[in-house]
Protein backbone atom coordinates (compact mmCIF):
# COMPACT_ATOMS: atom_id res chain seq x y z
CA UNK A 1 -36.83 -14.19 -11.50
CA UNK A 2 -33.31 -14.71 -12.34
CA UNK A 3 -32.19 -15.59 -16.06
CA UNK A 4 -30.47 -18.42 -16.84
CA UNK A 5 -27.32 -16.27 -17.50
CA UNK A 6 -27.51 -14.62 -14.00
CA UNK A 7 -27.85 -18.16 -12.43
CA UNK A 8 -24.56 -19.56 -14.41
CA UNK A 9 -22.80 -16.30 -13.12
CA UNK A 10 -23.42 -17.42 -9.53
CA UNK A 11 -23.11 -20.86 -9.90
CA UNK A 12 -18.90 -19.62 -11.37
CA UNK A 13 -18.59 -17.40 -8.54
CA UNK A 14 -19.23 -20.24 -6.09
CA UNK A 15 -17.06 -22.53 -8.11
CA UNK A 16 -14.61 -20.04 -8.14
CA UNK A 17 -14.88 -18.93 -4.38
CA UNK A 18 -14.63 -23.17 -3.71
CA UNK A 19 -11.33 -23.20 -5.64
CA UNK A 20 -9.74 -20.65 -3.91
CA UNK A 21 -10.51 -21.23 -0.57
CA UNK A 22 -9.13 -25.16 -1.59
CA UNK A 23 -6.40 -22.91 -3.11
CA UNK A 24 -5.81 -21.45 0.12
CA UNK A 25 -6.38 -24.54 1.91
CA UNK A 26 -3.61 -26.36 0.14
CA UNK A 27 -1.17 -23.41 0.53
CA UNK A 28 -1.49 -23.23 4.66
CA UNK A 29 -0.41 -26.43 4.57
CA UNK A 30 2.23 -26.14 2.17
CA UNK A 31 3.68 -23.21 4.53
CA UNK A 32 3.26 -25.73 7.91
CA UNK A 33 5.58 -28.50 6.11
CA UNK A 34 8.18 -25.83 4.39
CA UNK A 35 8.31 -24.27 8.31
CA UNK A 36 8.89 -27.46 9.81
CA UNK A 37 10.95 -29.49 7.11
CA UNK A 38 12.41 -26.67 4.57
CA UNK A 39 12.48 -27.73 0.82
CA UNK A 40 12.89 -31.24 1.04
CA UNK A 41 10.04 -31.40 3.65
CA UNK A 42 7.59 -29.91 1.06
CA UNK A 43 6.51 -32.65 -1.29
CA UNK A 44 3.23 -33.11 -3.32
CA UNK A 45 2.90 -36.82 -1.90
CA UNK A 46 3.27 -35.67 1.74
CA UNK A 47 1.35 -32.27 1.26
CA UNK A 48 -1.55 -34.68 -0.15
CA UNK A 49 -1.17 -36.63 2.99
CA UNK A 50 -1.53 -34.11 5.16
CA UNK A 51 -4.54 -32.76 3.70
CA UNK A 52 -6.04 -36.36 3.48
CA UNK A 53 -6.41 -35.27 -0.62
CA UNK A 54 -5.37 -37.33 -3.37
CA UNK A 55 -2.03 -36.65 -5.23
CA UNK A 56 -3.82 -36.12 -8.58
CA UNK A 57 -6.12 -33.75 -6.80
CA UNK A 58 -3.28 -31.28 -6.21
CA UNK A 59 -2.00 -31.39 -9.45
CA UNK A 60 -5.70 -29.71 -10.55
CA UNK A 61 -4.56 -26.24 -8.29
CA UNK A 62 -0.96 -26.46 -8.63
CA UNK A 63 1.14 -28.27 -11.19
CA UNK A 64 4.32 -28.38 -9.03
CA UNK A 65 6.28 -27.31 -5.66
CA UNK A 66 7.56 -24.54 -7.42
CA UNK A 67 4.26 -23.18 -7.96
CA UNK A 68 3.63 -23.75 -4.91
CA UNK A 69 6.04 -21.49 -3.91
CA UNK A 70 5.54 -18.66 -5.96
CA UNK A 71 2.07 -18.48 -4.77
CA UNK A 72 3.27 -18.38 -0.97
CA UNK A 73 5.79 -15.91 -1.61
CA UNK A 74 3.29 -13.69 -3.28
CA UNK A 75 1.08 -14.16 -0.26
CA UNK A 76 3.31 -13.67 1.95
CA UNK A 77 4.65 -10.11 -0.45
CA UNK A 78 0.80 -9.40 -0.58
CA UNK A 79 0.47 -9.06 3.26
CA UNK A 80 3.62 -6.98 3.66
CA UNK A 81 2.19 -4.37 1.29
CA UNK A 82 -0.98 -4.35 3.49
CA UNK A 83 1.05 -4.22 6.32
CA UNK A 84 2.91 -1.14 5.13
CA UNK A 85 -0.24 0.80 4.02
CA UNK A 86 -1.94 -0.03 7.37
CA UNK A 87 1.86 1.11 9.14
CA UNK A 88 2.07 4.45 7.01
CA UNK A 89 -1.81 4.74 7.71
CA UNK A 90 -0.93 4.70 11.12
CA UNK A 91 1.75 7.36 11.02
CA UNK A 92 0.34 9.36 8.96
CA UNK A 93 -2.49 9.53 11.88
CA UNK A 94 -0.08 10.38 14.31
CA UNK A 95 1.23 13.08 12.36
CA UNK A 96 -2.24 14.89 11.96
CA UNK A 97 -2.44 14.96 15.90
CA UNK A 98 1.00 16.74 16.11
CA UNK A 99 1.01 19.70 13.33
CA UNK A 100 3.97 21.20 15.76
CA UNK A 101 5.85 18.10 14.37
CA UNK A 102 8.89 19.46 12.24
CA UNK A 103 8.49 17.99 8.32
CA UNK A 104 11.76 16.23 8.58
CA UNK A 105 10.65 14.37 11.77
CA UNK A 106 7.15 13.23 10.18
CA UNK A 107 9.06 12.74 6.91
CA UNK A 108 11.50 10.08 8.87
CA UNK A 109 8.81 8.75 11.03
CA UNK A 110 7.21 7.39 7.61
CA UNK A 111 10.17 5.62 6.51
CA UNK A 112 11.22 4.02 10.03
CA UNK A 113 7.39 2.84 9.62
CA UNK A 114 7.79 1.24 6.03
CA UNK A 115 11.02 0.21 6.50
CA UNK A 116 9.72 -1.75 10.02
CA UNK A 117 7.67 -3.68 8.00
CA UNK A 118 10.22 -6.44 7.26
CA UNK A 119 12.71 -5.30 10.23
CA UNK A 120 9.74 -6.46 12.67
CA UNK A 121 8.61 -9.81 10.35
CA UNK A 122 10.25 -12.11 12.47
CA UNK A 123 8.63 -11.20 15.84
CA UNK A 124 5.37 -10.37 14.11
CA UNK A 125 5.30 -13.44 11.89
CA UNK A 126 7.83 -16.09 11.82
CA UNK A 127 6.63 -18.08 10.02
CA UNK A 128 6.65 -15.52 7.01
CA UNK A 129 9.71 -14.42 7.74
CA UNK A 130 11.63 -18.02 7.61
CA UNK A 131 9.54 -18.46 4.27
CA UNK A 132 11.50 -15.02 2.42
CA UNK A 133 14.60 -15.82 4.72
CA UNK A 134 14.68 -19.40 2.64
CA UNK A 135 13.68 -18.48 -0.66
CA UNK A 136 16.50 -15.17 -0.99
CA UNK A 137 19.35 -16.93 1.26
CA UNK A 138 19.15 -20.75 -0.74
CA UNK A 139 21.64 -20.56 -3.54
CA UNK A 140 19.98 -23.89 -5.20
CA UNK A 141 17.45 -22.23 -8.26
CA UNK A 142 14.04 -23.13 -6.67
CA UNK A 143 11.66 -21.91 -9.50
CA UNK A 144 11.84 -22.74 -13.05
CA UNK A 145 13.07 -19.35 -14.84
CA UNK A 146 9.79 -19.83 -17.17
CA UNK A 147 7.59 -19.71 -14.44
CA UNK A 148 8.99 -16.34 -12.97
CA UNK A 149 6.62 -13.26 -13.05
CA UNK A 150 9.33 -10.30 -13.38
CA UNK A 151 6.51 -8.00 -11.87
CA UNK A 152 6.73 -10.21 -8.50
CA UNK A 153 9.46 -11.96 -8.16
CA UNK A 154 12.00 -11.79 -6.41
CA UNK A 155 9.60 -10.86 -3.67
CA UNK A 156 11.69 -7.98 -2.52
CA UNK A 157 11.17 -6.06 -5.43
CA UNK A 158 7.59 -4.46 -4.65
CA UNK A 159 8.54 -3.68 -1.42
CA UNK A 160 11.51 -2.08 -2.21
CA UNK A 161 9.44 0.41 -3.86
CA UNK A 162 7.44 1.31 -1.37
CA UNK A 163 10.73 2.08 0.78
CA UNK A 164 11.92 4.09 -1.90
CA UNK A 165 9.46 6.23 -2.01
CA UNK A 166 9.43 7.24 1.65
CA UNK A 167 12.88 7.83 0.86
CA UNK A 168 12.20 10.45 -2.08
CA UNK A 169 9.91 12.24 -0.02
CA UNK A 170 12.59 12.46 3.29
CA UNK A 171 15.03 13.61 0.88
CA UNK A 172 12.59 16.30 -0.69
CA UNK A 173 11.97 17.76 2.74
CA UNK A 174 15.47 17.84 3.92
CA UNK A 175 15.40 14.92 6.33
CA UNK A 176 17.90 12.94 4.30
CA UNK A 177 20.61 13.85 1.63
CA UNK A 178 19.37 13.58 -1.95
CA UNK A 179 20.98 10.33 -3.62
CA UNK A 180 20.62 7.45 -5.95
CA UNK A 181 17.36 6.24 -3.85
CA UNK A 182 17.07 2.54 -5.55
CA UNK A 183 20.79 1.47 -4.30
CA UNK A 184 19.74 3.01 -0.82
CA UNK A 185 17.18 0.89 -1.22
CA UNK A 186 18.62 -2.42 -1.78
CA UNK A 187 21.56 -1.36 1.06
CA UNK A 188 18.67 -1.10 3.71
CA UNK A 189 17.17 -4.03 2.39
CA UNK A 190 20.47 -6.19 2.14
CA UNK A 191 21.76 -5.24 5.49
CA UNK A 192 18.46 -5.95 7.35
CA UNK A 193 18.17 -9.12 5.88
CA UNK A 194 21.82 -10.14 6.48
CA UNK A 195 21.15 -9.07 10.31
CA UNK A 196 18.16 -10.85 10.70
CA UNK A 197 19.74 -14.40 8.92
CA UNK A 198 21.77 -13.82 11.95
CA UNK A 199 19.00 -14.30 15.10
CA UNK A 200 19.00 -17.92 13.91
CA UNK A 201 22.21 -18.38 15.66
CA UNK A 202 20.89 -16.52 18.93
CA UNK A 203 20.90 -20.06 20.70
CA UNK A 204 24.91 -19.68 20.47
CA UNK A 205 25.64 -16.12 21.25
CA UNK A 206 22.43 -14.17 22.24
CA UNK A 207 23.81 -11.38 21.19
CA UNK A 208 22.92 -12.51 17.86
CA UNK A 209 19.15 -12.62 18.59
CA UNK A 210 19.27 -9.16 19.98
CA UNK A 211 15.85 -7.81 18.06
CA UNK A 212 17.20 -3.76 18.47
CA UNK A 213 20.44 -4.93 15.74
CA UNK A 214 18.11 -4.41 12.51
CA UNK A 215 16.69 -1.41 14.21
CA UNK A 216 20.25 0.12 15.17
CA UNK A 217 21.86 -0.82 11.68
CA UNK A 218 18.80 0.47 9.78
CA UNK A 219 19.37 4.27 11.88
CA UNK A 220 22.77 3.84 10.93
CA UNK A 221 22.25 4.18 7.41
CA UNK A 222 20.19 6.28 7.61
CA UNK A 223 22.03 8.57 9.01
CA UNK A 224 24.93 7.52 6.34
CA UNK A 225 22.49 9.16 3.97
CA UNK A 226 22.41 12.37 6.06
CA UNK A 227 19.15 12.04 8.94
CA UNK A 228 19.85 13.79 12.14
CA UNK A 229 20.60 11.47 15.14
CA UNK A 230 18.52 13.03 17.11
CA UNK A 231 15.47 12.99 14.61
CA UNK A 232 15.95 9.67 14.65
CA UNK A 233 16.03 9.08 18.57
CA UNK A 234 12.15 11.20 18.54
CA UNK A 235 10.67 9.00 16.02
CA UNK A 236 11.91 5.81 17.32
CA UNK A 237 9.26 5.16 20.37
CA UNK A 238 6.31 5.60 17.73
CA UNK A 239 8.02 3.72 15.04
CA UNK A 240 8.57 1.04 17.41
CA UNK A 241 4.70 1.06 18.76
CA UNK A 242 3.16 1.37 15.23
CA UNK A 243 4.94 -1.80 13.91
CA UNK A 244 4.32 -3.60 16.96
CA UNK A 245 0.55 -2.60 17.24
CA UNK A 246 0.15 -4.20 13.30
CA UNK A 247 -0.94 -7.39 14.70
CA UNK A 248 -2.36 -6.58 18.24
CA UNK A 249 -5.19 -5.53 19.52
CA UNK A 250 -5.85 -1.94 19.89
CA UNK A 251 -3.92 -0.50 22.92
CA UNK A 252 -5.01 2.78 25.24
CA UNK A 253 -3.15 5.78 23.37
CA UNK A 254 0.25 7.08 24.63
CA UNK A 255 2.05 10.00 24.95
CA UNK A 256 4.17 10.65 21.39
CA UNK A 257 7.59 11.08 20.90
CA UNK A 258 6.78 13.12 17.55
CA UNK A 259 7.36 16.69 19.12
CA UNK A 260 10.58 17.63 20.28
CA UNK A 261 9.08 19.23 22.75
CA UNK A 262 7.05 15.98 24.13
């Protein structure tokens, strides 16, 4: 028979499993009216409408938009770090299958696949994407200063890590030049984002939309920072099919571009 102590423990775990899923509740919709409307179409009153809650009720998970916001951003951070684990996972599979792969090749295989991560966002997840697209290209100040967790925000700044350190480990194999890896970094970064701002203006020059910009800009620098062209031309097919296969069913396997002699 249970003691009272073990039967308050569950009774908070199933308070606390109720608040979160509410939690979660409130922020799907919060994400539906910032996709649709931007900032000024988030608002407690009409996020209270749409969930058919009172406006006091909201106040009891979140005490504002902008911590509102944080906690999408951090969702949205949260499932880019599981998509880059589950992408390096993924190549890290591949490269077990091909021990004739060269290091360098495997090496730069790993960072097209972590670098993907947010190069592919906007075909894999739009919605996402126009969430970080808003929140790092609107100059207006969107979260109180005080409210800012310097270990999460800006949202970039965990994932920039985990491109950084595919970086160190190209460089330590030969695949790239050694260098100052946090400004290479932030260039990848920067210049994907910049090139991705720009698919928004696709309906006026397609051009614009083209999705293989990011991907050619991104080999460019890399190869800036000393990869082999044609490294990066045998790692491209399975970069391109291990980002793509994040969020689709499993597909029937394929012949590999890994080995140069595929």
């Amino acid at each position: 028979m249970a003691t009272a102590e073990e039967v308050r423990r569950v009774r908070a775990a199933r308070r606390e499993d109720r608040r979160e899923a509410t939690r979660q509740r409130i922020l799907d919709a919060a994400m539906r009216l910032l996709a649709e409307g931007g900032w000024e179409g988030l608002t407690i009153a009409k996020l209270a409408s749409e969930l058919d809650y009172a406006v006091g009720a909201l106040y009891r998970y979140f005490d504002g938009k902008d911590a509102i916001l944080m906690s999408l951003q951090g969702r949205v951070v949260e499932r880019m770090i599981a998509d880059m684990k589950r992408a390096l996972k993924a190549a890290d599979a591949l490269i077990a299958d091909h021990p004739e792969a060269e290091a360098e090749d495997a090496a730069l295989l790993r960072v097209r696949a972590a670098l993907g991560v947010y190069e592919t966002l906007p075909l894999r997840r739009p919605t996402d994407f126009k969430l970080l697209a808003f929140t790092l290209g609107e100059p207006r100040e969107l979260v109180d200063e005080k409210r800012l967790d310097p270990g999460k925000l800006p949202p970039f700044r965990m994932l920039l890590a985990g491109m950084g350190a595919q970086l160190i480990a190209a460089a330590s194999v030969g695949a790239l030049r050694r260098g100052d890896t946090a400004r290479r970094a932030i260039r990848l970064w920067g210049a994907m984002q910049g090139v991705l701002q720009l698919g928004k203006l696709g309906r006026f020059e397609g051009t614009l939309s083209d999705p293989l910009l990011a991907e050619e800009l991104v080999e460019d620098l890399l190869a800036g920072f000393g990869a082999d062209r044609d490294r990066l031309a045998r790692v491209r097919v399975d970069a391109r099919r291990i980002l793509m296969d994040l969020d689709a069913p499993p597909q029937p396997s394929t012949p590999s571009t890994l080995s140069k002699n595929a």
